[in-house]
N, C-alpha and C. Protein backbone atom coordinates (compact mmCIF):
# COMPACT_ATOMS: atom_id res chain seq x y z
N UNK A 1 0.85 -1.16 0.00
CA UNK A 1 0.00 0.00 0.00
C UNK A 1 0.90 1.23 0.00
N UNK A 2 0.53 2.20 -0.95
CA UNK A 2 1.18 3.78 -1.03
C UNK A 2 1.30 4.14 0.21
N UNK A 3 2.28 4.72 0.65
CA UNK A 3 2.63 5.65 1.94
C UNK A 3 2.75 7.16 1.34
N UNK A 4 2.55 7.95 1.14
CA UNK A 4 2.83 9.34 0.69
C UNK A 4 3.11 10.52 2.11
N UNK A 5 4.41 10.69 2.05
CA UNK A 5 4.72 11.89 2.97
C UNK A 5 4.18 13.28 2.38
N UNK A 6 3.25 14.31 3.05
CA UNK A 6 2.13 15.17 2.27
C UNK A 6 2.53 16.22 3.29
N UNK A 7 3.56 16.46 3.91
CA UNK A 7 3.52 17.28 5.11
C UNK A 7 4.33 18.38 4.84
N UNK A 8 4.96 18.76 3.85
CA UNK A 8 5.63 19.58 3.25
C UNK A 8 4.45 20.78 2.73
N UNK A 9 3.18 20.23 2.38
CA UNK A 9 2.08 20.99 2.09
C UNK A 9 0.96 21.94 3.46
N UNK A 10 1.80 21.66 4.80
CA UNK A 10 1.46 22.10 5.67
C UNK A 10 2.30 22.80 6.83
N UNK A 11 3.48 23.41 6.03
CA UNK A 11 4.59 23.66 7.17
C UNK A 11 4.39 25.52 6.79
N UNK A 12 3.98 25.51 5.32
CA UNK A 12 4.09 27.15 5.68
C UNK A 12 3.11 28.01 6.62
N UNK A 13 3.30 29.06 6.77
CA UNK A 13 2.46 29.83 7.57
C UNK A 13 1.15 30.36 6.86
N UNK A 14 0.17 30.52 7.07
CA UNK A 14 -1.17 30.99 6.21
C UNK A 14 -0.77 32.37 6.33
N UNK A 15 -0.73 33.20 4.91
CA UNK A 15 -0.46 34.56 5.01
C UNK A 15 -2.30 35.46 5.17
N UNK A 16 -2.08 36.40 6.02
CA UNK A 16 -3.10 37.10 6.15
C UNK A 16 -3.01 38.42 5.09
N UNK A 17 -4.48 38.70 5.02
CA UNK A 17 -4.79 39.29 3.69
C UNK A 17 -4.61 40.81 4.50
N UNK A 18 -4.17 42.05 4.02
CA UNK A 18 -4.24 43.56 4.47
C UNK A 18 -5.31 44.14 5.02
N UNK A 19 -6.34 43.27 4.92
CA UNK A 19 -7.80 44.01 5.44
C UNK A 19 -8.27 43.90 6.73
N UNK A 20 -8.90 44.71 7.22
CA UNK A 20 -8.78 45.01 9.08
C UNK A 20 -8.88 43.79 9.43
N UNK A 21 -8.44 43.41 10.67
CA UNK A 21 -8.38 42.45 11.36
C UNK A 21 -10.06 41.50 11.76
N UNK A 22 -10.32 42.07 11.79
CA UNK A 22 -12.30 41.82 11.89
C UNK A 22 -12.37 40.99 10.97
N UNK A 23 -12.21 41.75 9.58
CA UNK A 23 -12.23 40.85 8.43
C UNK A 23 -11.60 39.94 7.34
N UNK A 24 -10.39 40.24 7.87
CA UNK A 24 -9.22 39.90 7.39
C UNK A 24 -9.28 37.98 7.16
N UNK A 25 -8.77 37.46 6.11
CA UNK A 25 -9.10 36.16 5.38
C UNK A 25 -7.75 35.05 5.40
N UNK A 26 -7.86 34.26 5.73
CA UNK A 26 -6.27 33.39 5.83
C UNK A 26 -6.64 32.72 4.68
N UNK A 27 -5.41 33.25 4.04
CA UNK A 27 -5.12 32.43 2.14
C UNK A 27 -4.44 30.95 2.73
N UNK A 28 -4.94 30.54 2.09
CA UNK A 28 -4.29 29.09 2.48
C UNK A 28 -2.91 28.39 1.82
N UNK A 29 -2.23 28.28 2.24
CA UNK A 29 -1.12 27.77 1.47
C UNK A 29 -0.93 26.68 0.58
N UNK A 30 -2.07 25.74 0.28
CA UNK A 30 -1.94 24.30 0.15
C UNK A 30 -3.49 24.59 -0.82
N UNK A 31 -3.71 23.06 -1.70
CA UNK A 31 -4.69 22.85 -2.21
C UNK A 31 -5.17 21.40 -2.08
N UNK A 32 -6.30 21.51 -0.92
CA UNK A 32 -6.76 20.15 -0.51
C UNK A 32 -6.91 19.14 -1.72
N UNK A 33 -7.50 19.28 -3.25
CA UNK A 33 -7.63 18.36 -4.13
C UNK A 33 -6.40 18.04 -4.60
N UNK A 34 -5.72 18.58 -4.94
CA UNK A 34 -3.98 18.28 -5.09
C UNK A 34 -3.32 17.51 -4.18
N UNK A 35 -3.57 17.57 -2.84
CA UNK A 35 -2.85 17.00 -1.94
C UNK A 35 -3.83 15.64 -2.29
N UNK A 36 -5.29 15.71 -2.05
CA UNK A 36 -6.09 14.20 -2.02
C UNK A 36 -5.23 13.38 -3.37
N UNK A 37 -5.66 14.04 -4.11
CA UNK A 37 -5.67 13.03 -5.78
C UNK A 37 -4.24 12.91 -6.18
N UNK A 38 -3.50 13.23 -5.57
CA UNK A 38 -2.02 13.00 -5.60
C UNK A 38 -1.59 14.33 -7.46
N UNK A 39 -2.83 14.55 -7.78
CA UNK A 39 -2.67 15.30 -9.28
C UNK A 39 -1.73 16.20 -9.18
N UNK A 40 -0.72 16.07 -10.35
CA UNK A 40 0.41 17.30 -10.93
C UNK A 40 1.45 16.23 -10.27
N UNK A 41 2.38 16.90 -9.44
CA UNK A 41 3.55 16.21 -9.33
C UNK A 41 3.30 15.04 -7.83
N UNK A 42 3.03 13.86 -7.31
CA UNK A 42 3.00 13.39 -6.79
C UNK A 42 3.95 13.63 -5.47
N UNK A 43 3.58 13.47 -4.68
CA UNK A 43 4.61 13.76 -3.27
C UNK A 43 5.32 12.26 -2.94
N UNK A 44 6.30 12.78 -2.43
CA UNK A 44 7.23 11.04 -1.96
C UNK A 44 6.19 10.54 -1.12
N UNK A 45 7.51 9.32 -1.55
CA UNK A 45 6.58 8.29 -0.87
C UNK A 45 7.44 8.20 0.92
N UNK A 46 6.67 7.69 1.42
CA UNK A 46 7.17 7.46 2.99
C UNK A 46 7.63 5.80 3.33
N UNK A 47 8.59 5.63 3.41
CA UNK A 47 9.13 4.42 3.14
C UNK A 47 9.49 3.79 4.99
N UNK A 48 9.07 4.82 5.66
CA UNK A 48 9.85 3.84 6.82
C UNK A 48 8.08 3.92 7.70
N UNK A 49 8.36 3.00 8.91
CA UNK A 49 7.02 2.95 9.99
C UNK A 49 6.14 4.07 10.07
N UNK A 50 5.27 4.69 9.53
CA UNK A 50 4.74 5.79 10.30
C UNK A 50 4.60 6.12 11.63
N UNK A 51 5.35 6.75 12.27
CA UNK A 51 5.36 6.53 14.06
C UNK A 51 3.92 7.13 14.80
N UNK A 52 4.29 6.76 16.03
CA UNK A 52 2.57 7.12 16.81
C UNK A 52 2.42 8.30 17.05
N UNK A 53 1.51 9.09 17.02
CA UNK A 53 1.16 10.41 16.87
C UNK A 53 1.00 11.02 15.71
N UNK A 54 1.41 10.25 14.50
CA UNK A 54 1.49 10.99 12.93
C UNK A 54 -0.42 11.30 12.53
N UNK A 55 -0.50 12.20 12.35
CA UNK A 55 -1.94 12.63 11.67
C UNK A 55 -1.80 12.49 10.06
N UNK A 56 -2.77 11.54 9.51
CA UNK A 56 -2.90 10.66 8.66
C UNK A 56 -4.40 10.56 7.76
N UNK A 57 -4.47 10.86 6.24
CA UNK A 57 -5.29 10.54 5.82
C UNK A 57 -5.69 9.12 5.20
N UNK A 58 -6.04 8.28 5.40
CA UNK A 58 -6.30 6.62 5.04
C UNK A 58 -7.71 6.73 3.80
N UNK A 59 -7.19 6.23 2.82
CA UNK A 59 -8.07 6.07 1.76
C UNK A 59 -8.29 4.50 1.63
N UNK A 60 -9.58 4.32 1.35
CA UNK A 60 -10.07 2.93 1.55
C UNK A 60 -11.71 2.86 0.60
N UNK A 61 -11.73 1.96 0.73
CA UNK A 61 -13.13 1.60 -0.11
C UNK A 61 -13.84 0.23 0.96
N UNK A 62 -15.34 0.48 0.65
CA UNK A 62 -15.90 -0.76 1.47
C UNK A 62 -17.15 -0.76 0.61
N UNK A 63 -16.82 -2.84 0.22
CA UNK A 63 -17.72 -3.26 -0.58
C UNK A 63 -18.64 -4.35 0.34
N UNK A 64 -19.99 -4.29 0.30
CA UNK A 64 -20.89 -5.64 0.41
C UNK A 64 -21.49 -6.24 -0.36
N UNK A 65 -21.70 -7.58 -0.31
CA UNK A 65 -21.79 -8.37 -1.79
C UNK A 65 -22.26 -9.20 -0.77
N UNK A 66 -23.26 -10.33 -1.43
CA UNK A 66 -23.75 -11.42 -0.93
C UNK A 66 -23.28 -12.51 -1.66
N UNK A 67 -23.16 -13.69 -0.85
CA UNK A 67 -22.35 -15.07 -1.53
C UNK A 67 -23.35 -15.45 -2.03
N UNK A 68 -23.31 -16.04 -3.22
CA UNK A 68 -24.11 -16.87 -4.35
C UNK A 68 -24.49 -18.09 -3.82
N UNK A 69 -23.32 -18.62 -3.22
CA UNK A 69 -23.41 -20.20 -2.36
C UNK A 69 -24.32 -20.43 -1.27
N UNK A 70 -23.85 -19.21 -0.72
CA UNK A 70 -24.34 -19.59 1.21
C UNK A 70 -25.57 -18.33 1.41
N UNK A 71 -25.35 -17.27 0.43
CA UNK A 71 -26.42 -16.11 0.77
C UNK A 71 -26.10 -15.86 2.21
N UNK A 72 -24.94 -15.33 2.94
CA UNK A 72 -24.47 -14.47 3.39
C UNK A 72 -24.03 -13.11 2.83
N UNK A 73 -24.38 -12.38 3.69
CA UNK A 73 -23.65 -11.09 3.18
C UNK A 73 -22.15 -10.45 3.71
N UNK A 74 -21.33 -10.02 2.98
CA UNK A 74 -19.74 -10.07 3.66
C UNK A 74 -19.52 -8.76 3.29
N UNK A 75 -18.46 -8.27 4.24
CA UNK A 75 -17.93 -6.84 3.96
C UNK A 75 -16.33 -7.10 3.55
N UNK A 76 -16.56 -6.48 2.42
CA UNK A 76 -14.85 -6.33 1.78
C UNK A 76 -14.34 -5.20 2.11
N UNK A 77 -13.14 -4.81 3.30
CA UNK A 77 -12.60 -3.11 3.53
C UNK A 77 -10.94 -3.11 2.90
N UNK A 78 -11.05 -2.52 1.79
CA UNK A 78 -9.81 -2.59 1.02
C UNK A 78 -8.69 -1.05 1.14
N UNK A 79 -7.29 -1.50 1.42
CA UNK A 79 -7.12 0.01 1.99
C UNK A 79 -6.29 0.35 0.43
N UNK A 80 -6.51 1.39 0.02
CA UNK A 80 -5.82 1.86 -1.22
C UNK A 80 -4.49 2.83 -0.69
N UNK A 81 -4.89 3.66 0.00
CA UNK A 81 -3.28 4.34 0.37
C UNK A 81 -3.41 5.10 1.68
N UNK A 82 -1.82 6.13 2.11
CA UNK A 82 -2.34 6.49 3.11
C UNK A 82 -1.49 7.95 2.82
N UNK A 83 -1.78 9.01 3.75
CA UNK A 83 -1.30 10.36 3.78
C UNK A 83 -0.63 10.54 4.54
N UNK A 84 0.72 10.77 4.92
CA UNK A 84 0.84 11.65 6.10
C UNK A 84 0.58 12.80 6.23
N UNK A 85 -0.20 13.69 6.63
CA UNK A 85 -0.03 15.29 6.77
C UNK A 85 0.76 15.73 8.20
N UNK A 86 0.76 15.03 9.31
CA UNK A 86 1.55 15.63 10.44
C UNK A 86 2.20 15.10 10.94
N UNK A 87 3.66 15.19 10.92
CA UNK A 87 4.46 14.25 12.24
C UNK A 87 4.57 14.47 13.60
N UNK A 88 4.42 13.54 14.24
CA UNK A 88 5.11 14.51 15.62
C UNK A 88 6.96 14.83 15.85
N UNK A 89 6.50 16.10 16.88
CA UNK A 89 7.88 16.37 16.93
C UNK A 89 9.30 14.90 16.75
N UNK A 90 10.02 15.07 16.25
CA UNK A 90 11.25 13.99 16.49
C UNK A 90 10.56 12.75 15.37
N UNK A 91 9.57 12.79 14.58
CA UNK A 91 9.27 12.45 14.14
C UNK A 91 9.61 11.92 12.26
């Protein structure tokens, strides 16, 4: 399963816009569909343990289907990849 280190897309600072503080808008540094769909240049991959505390997006799919044989119904949970967005410190 893909490991993708994505945390490079969350280290800058959100720049604030010139307009009074009341109303003033945080531009975001990052583009959530870019980061999801891996689209344009793909981010590395993360090759070692993800350690405990890492904040993590997990992409997965879940199928139910009934057996032809037995007419049970079964759940298939298939994991397709995963995100890191946060490490912890020392991490």
């Amino acid at each position: 399963m893909p490991v993708y280190n994505c945390t490079a897309h969350f280290r800058e600072q959100p720049k604030i816009s010139n307009k009074s503080a009341k109303s003033a808008k945080v531009a975001k540094p990052y583009n959530e569909e870019a980061i999801l769909t891996q689209s344009g240049t793909p981010d590395p991959r993360y090759r070692k343990e993800i350690p405990q505390g890492a904040y993590v997006c997990v992409h997965s799919t879940a199928t139910v289907f009934t057996s032809t044989t037995t007419s049970l119904k079964t759940l298939s949970f298939n994991l397709l990849a995963v995100q890191i967005l946060a490490l912890p410190k020392g991490g």
